[in-house]
Protein backbone atom coordinates (compact mmCIF):
# COMPACT_ATOMS: atom_id res chain seq x y z
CA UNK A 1 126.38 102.14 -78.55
CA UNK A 2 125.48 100.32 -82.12
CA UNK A 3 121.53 100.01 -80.12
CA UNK A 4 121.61 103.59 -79.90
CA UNK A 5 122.41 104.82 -83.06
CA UNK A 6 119.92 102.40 -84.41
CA UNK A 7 117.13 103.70 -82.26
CA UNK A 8 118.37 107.40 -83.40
CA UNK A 9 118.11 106.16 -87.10
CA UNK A 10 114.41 104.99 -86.67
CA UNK A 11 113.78 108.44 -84.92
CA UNK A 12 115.24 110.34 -87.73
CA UNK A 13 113.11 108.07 -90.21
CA UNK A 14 109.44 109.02 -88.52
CA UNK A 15 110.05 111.99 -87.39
CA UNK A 16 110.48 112.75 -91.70
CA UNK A 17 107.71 110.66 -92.30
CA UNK A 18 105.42 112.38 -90.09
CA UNK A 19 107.01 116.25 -91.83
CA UNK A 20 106.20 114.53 -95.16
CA UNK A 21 102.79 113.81 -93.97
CA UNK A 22 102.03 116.83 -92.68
CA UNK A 23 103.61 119.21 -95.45
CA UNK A 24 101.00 117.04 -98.10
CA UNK A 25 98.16 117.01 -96.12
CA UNK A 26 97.26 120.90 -96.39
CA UNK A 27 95.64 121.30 -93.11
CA UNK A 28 98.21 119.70 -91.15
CA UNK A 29 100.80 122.33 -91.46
CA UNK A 30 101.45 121.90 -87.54
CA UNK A 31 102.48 118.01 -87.86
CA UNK A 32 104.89 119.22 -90.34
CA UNK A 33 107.04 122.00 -88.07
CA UNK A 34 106.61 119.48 -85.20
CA UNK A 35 108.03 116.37 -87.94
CA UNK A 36 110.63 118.85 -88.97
CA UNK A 37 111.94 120.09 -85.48
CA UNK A 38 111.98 116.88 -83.86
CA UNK A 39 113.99 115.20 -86.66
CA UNK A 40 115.93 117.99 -86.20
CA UNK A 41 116.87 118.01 -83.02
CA UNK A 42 117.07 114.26 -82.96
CA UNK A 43 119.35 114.36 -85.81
CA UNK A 44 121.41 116.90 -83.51
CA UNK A 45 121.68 114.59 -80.74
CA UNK A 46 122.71 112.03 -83.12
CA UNK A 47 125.54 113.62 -84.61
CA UNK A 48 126.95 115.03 -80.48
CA UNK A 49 126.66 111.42 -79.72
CA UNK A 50 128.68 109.62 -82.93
CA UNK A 51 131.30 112.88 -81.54
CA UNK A 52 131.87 111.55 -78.18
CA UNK A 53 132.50 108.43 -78.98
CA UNK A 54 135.77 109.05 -80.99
């Protein structure tokens, strides 16, 4: 269980890199809603999973 949370942490921590990169590179708007709902929904999935396991 540890292996997944760490693989969800590294998830979390591109999928903001990649909404960072797109929201300052003007004309990549679309890498920074795709950035944004991935880490979002990854961040999601995260928090259903640390919930089962209680």
């Amino acid at each position: 269980m540890q292996h997944l949370l760490a693989v969800i942490g590294v998830l979390i921590v591109v999928w903001l890199v990649v909404a960072i990169v797109g929201a300052v590179v003007e004309g990549l708007f679309w890498l920074f809603m795709v950035g944004l709902v991935l880490f979002l929904l990854t961040a999601a999935w995260g928090w259903t999973r640390r919930d089962s396991r209680r």
